[in-house]
N, C-alpha and C. Protein backbone atom coordinates (compact mmCIF):
# COMPACT_ATOMS: atom_id res chain seq x y z
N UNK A 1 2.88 23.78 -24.64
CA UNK A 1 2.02 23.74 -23.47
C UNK A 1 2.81 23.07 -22.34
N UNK A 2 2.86 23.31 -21.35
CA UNK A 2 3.56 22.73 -19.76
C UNK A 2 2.60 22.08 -19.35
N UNK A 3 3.63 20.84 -19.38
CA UNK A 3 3.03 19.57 -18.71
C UNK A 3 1.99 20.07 -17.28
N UNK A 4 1.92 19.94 -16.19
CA UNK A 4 1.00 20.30 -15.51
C UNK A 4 -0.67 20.45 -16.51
N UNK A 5 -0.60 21.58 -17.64
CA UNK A 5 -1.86 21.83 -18.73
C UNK A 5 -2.51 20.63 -19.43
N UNK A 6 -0.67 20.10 -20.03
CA UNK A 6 -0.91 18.61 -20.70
C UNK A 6 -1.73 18.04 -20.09
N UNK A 7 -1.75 17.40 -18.61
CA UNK A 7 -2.27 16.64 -18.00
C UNK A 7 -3.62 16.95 -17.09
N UNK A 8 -3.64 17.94 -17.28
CA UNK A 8 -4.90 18.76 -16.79
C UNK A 8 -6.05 18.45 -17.83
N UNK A 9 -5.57 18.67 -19.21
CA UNK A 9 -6.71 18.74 -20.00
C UNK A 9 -7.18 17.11 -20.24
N UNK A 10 -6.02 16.32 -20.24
CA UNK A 10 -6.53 14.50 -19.66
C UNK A 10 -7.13 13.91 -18.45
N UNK A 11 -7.50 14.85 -17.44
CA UNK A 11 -8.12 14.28 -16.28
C UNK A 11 -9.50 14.14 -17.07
N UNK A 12 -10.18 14.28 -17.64
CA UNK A 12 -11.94 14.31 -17.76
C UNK A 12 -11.35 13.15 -18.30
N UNK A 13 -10.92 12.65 -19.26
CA UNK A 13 -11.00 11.32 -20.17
C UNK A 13 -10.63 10.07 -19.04
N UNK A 14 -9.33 10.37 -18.37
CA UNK A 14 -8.90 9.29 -17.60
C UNK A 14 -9.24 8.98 -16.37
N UNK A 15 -10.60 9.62 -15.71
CA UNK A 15 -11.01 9.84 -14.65
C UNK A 15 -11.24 8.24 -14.25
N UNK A 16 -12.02 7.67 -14.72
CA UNK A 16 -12.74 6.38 -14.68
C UNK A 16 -10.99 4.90 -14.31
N UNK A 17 -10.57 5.42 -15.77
CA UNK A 17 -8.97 4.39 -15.49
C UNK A 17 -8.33 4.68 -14.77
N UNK A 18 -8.22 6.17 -13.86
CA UNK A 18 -7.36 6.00 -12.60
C UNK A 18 -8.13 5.25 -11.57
N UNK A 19 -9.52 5.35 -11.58
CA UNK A 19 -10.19 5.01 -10.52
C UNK A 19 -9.62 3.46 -10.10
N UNK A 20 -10.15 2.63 -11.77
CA UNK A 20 -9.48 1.14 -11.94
C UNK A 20 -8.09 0.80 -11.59
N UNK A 21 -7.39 1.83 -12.15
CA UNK A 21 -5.64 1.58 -12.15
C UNK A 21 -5.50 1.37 -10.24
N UNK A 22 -5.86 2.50 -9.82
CA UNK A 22 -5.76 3.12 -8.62
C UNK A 22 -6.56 1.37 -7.48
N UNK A 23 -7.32 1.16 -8.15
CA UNK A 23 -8.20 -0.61 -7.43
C UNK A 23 -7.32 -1.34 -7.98
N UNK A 24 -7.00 -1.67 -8.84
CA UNK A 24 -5.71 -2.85 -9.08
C UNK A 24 -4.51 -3.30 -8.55
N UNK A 25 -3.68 -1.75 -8.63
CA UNK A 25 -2.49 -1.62 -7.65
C UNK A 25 -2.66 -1.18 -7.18
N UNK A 26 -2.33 -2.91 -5.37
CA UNK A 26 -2.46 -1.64 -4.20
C UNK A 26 -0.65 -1.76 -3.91
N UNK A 27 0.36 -1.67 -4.70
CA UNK A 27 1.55 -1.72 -3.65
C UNK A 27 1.44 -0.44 -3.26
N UNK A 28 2.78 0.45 -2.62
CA UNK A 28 2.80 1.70 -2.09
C UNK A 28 3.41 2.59 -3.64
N UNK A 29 4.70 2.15 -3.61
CA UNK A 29 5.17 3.39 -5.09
C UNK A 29 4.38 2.99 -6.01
N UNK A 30 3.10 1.90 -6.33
CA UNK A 30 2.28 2.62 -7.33
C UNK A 30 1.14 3.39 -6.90
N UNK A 31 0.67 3.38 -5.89
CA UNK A 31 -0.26 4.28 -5.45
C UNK A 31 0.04 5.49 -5.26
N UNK A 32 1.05 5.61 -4.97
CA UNK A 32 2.15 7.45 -4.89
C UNK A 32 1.90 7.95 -6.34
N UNK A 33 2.46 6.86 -7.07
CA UNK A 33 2.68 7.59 -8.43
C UNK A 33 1.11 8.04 -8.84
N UNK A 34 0.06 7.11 -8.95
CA UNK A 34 -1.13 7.60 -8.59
C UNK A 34 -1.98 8.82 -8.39
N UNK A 35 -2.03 9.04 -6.79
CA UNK A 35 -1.62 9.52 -5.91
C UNK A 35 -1.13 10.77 -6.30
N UNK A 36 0.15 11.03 -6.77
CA UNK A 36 0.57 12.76 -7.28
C UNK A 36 0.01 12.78 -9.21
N UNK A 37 -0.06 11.67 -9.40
CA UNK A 37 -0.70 12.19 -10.35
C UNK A 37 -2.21 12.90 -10.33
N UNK A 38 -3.09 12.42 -9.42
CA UNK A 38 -4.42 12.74 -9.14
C UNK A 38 -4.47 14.28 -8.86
N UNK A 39 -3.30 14.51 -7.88
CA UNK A 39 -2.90 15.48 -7.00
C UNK A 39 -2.95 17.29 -8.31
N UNK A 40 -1.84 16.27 -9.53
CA UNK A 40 -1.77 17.09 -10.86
C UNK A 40 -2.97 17.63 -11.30
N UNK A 41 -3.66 16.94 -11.68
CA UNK A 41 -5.38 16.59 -12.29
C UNK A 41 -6.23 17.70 -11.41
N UNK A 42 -5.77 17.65 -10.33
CA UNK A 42 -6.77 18.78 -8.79
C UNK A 42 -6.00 20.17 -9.05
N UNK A 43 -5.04 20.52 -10.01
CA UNK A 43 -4.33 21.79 -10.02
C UNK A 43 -3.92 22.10 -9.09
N UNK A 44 -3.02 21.31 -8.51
CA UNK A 44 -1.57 21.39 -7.49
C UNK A 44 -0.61 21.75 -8.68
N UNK A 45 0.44 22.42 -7.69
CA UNK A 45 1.87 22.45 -8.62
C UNK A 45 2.70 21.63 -8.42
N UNK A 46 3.59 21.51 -9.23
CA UNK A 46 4.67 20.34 -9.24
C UNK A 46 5.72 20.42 -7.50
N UNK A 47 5.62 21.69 -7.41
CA UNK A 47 5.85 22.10 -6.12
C UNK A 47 5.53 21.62 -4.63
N UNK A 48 4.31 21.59 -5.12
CA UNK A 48 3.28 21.55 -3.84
C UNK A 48 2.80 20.01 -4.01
N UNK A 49 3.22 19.37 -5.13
CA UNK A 49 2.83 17.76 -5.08
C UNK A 49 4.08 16.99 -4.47
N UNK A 50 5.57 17.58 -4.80
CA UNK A 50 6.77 17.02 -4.50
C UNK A 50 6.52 17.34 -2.72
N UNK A 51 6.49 18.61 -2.61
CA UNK A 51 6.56 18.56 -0.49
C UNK A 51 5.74 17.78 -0.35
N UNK A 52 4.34 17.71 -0.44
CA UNK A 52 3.21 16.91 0.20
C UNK A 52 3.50 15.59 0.02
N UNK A 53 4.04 15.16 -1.20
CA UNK A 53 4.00 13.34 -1.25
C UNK A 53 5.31 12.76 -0.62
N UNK A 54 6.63 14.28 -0.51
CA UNK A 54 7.59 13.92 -0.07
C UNK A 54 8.71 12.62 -1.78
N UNK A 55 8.19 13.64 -2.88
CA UNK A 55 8.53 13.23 -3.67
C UNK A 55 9.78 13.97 -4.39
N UNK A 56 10.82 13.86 -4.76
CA UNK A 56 11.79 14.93 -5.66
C UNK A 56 11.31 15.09 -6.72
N UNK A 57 11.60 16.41 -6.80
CA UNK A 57 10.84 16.78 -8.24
C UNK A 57 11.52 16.30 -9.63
N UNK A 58 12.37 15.95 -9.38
CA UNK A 58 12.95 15.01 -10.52
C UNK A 58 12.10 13.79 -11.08
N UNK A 59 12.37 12.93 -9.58
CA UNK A 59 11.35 11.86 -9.83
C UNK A 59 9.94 11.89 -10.06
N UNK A 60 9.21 13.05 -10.02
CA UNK A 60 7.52 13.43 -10.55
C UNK A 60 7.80 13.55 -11.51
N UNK A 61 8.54 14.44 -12.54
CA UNK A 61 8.51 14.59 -13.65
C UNK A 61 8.59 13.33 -14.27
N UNK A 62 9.93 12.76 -13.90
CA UNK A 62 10.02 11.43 -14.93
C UNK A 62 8.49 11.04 -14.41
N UNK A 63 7.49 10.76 -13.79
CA UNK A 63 6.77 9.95 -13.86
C UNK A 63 5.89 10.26 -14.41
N UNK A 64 5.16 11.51 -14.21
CA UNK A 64 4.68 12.24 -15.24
C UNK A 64 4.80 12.32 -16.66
N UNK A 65 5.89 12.64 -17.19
CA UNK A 65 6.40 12.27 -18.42
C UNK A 65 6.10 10.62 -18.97
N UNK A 66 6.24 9.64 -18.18
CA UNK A 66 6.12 8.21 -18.27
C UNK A 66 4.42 8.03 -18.58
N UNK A 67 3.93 8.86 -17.88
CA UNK A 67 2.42 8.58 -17.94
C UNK A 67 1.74 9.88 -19.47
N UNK A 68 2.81 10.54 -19.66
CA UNK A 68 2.03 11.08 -20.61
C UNK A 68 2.53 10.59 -22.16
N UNK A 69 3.77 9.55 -21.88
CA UNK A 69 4.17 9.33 -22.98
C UNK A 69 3.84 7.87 -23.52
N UNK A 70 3.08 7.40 -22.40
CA UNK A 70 2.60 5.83 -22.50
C UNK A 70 1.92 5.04 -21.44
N UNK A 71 1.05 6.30 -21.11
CA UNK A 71 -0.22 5.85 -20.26
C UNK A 71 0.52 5.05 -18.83
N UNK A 72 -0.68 5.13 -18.17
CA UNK A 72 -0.54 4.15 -17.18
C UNK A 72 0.35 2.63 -17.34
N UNK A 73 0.50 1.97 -17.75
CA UNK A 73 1.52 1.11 -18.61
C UNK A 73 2.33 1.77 -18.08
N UNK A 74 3.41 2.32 -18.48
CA UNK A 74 4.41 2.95 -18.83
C UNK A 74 4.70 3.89 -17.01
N UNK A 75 3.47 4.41 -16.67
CA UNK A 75 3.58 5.25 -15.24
C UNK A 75 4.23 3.88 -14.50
N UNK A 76 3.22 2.58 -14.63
CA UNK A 76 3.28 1.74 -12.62
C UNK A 76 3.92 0.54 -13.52
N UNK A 77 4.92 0.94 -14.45
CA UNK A 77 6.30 -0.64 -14.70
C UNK A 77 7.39 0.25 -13.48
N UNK A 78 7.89 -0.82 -13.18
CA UNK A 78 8.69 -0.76 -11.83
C UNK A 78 10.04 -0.42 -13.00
N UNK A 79 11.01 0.55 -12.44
CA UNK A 79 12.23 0.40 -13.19
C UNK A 79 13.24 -0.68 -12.98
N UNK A 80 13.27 -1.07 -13.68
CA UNK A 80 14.70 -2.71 -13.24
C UNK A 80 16.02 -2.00 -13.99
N UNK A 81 16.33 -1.61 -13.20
CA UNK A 81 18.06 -1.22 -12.79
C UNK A 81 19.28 -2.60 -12.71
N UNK A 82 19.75 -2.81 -13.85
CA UNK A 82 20.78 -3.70 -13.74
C UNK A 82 22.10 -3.13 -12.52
N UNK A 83 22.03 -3.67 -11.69
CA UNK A 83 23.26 -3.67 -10.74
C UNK A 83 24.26 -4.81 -10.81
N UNK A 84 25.61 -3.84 -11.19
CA UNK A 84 26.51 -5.71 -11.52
C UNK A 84 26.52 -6.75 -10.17
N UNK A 85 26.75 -7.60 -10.18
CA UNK A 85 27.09 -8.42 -9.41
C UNK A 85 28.34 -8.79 -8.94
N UNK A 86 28.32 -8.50 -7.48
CA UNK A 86 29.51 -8.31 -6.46
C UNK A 86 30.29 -9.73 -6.20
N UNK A 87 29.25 -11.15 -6.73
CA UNK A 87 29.95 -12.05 -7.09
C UNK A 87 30.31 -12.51 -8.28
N UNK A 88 30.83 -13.44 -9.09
CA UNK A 88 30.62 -13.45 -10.42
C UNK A 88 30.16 -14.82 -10.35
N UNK A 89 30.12 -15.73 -11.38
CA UNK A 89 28.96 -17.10 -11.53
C UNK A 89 29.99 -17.90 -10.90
N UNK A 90 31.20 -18.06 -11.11
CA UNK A 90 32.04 -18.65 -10.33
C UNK A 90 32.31 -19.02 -8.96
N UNK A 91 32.46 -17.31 -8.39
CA UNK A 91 32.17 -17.27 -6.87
C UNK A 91 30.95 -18.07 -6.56
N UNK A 92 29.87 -17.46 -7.01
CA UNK A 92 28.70 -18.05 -6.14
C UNK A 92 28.83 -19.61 -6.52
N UNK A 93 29.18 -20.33 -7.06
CA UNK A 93 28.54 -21.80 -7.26
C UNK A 93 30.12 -22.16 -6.69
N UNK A 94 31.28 -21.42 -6.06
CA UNK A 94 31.79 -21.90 -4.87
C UNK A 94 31.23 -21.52 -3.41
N UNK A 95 30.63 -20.61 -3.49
CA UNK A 95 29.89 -20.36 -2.39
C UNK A 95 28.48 -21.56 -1.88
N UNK A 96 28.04 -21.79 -3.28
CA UNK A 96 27.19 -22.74 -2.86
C UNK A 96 27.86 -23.74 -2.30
N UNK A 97 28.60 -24.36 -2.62
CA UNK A 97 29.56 -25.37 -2.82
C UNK A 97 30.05 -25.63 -1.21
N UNK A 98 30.46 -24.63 -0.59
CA UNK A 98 31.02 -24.29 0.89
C UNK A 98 29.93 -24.79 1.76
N UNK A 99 28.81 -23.77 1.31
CA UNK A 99 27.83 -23.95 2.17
C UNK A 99 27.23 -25.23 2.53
N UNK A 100 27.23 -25.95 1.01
CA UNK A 100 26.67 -27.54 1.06
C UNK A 100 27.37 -28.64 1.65
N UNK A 101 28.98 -28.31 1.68
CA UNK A 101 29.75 -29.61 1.32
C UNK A 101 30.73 -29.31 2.79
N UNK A 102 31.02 -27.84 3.38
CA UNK A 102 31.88 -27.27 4.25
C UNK A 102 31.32 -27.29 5.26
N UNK A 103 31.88 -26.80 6.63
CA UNK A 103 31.64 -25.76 7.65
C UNK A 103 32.60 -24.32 7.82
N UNK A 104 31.95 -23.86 8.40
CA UNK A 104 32.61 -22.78 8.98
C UNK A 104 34.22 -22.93 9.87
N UNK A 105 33.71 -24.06 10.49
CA UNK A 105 35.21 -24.82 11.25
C UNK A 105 36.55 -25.14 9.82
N UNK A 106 36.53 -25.39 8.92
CA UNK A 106 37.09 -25.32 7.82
C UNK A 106 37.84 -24.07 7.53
N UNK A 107 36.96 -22.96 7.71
CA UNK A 107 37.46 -22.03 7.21
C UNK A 107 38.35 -20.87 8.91
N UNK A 108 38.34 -21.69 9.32
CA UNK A 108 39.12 -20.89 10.73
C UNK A 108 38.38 -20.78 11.76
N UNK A 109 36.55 -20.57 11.53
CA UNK A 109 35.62 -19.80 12.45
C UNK A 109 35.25 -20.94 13.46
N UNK A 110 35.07 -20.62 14.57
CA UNK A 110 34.78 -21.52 15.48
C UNK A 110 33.07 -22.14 15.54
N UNK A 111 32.98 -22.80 14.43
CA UNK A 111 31.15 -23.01 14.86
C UNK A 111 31.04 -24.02 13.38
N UNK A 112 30.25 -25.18 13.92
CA UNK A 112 29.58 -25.75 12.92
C UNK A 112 28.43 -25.46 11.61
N UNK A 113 28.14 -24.50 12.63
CA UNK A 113 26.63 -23.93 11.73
C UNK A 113 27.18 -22.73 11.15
N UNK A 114 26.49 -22.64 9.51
CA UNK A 114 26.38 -21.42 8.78
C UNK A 114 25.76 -20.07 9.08
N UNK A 115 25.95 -19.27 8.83
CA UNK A 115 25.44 -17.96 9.41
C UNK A 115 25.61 -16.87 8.16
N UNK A 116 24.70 -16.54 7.50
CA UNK A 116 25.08 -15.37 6.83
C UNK A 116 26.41 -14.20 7.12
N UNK A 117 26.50 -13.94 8.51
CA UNK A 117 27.63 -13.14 8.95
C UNK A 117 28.82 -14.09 8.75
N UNK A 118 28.72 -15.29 8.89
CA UNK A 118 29.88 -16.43 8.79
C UNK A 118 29.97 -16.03 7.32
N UNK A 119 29.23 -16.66 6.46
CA UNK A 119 29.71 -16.74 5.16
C UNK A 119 29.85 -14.98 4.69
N UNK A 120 29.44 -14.19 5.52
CA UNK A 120 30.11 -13.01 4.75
C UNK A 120 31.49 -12.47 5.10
N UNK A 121 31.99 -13.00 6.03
CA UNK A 121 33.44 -12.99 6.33
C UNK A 121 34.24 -14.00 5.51
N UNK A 122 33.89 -15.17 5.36
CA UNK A 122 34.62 -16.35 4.63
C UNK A 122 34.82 -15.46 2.96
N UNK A 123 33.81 -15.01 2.75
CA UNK A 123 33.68 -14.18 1.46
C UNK A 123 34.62 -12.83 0.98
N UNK A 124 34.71 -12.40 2.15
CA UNK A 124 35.79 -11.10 2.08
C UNK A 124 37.10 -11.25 2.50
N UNK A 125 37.37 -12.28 3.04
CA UNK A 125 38.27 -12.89 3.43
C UNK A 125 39.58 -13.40 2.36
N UNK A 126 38.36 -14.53 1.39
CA UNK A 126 38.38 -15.34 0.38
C UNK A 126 38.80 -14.19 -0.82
N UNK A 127 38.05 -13.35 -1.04
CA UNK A 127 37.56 -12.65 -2.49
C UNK A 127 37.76 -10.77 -2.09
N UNK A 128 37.72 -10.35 -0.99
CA UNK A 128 37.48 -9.10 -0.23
C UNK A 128 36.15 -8.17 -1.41
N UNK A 129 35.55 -9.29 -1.07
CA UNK A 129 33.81 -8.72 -1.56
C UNK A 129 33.09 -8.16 -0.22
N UNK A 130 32.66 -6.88 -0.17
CA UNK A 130 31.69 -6.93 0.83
C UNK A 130 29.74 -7.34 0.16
N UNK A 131 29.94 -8.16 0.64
CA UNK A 131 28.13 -8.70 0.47
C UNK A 131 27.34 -8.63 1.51
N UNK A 132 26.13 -8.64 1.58
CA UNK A 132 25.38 -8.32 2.60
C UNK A 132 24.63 -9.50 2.75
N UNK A 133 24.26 -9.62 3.50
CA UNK A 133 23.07 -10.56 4.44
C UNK A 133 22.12 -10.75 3.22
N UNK A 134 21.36 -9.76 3.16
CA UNK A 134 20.13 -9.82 2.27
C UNK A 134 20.71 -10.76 0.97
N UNK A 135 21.71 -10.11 0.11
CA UNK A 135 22.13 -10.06 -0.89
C UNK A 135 22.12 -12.20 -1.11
N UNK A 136 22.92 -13.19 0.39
CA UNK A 136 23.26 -14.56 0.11
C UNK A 136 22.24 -15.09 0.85
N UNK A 137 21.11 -14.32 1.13
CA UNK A 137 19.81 -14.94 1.32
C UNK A 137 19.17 -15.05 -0.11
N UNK A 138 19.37 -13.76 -1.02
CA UNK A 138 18.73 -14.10 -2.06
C UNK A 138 19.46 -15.35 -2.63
N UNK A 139 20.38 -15.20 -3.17
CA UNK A 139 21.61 -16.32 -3.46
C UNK A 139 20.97 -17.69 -3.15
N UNK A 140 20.35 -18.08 -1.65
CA UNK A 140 20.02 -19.21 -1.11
C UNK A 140 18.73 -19.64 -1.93
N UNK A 141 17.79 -18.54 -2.39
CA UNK A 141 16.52 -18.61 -2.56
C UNK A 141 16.89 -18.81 -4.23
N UNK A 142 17.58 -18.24 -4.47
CA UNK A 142 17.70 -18.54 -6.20
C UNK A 142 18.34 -20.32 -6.60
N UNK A 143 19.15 -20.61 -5.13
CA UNK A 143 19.37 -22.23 -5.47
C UNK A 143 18.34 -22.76 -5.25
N UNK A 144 17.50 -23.01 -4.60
CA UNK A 144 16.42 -23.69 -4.25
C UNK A 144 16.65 -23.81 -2.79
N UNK A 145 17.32 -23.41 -2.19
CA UNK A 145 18.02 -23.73 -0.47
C UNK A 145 17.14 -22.99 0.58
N UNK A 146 16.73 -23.64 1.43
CA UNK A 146 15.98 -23.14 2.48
C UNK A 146 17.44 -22.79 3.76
N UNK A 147 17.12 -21.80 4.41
CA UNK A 147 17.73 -21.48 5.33
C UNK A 147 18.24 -22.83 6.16
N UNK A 148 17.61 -23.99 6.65
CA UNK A 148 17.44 -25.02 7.32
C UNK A 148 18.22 -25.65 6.52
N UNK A 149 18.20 -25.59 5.31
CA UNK A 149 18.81 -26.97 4.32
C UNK A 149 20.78 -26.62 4.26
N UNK A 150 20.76 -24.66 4.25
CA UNK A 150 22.18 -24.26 4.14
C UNK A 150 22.68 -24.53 5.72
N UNK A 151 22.06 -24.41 6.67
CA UNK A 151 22.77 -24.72 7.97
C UNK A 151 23.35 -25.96 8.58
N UNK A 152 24.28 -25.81 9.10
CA UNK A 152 24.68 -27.46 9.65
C UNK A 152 24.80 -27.12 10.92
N UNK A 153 23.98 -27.69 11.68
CA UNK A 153 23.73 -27.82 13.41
C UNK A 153 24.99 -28.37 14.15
N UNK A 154 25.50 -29.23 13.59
CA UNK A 154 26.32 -30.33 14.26
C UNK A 154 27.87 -30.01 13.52
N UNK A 155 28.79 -30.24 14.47
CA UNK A 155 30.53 -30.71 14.26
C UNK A 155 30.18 -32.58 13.65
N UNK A 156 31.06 -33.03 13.59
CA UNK A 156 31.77 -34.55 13.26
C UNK A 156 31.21 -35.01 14.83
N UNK A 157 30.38 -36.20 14.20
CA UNK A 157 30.39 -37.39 15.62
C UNK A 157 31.62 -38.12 15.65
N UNK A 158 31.58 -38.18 17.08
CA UNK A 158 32.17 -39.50 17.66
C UNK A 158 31.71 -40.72 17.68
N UNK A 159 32.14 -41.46 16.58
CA UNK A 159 31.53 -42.85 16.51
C UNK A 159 31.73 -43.75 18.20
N UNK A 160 32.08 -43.55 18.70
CA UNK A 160 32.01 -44.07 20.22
C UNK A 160 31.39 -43.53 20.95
N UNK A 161 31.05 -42.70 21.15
CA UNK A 161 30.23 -41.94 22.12
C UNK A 161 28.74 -42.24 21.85
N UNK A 162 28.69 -41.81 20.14
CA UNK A 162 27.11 -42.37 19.71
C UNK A 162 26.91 -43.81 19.99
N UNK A 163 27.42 -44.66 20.20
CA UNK A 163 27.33 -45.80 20.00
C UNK A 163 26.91 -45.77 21.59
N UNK A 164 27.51 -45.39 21.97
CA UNK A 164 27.32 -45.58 23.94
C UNK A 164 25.94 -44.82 24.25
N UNK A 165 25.70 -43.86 23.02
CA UNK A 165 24.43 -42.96 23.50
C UNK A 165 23.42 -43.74 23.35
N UNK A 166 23.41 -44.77 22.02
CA UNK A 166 22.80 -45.47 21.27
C UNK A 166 22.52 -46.95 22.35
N UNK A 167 22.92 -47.46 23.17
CA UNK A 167 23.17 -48.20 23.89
C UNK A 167 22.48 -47.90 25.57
N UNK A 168 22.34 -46.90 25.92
CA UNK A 168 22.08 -46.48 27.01
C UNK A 168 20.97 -46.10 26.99
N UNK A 169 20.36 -46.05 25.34
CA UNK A 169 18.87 -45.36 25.12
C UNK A 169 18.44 -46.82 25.04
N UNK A 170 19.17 -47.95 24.74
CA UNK A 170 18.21 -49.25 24.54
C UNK A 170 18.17 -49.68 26.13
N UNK A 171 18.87 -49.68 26.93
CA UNK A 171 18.58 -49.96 28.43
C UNK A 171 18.20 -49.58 29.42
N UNK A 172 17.53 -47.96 29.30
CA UNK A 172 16.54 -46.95 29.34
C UNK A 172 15.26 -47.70 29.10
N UNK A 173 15.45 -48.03 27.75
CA UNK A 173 13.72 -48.52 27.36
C UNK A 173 13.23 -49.91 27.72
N UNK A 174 14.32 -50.83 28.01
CA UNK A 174 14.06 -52.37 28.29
C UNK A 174 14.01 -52.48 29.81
N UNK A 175 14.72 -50.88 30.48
CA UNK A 175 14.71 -51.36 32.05
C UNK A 175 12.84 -50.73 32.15
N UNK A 176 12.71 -49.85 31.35
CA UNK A 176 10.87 -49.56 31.55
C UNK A 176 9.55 -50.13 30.95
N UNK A 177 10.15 -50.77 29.82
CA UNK A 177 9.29 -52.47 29.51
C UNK A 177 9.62 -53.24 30.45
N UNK A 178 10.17 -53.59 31.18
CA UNK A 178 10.43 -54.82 32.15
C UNK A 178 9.23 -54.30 33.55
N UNK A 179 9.37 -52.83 33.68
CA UNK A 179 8.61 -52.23 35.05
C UNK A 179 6.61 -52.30 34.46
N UNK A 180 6.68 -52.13 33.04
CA UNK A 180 4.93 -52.51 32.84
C UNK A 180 4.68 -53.83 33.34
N UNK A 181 3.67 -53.75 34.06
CA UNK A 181 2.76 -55.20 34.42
C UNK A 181 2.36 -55.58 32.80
């Protein structure tokens, strides 16, 4: 029997659990998957469900197949695709390492503060990894590091200058306590 039939003759039973499935998850690719499955169930063709949802017919089948081989379960699990990693454990916990302990002025670039584009040059530079933005934001979020905590605002003080800044702010405030009645 061809799938399309398969799943035709399961719409009366599963009518009620798509309804539920369909109220539970609202992301978007599970409501698609959903969505062309319902589409199946209404006697559309695999054809006419791939143009309309703007789906490849590759990817309906596998999902289809997913849902007839282990229910809903099995349709709306997200696939987790191992992608290797463009750093290895090493790199990154020198990368952390830079970010915490370095500046950018260290490494040639003219600027105190960190910048994702900074550290992705220091990186390809260093290693000729191309990494992306997104990629050492996640990185930041997997140390516990807030954007604010990896940045450094400031170069090296001048212990003289602060001291004079520090000094000029106390005779600021004693020349305007002296002016209160």
């Amino acid at each position: 029997m061809i799938r399309r039939k398969r799943l035709q003759n399961l719409a009366p039973k599963d009518e009620k659990e798509w309804q539920k499935q369909y109220y539970t998850h609202q992301k978007y690719w599970q409501r698609k998957r959903l969505l062309a499955l319902r589409a199946i169930w209404d006697g559309k063709t695999l054809a006419d469900v791939s143009r309309e949802h703007k789906i490849g017919r590759t990817a309906l089948v596998s999902w289809l197949d997913k849902y007839l081989h282990g229910g809903y379960k099995k349709l709306l699990r997200r696939n987790e695709g191992h992608r290797p990693q463009l750093l290895s454990e090493q790199q990154q916990r020198i990368v952390r390492y830079m970010m915490l302990h370095k500046t950018p002025a260290d490494y040639g670039i003219d600027s105190y503060q960190w910048t994702a584009n900074f550290m992705k040059l220091v990186v390809k530079n260093k290693w000729q990894v191309e990494i992306s933005a997104a990629r050492l934001y996640q990185l930041f979020h997997e140390w516990g590091l807030s954007v604010q905590k990896v940045h450094r605002d400031y170069g090296p003080t001048d212990p003289q200058a602060q001291a004079e800044f520090v000094a000029d702010i106390k005779k600021k405030r004693q020349s305007l306590m002296s002016m209160k009645p």
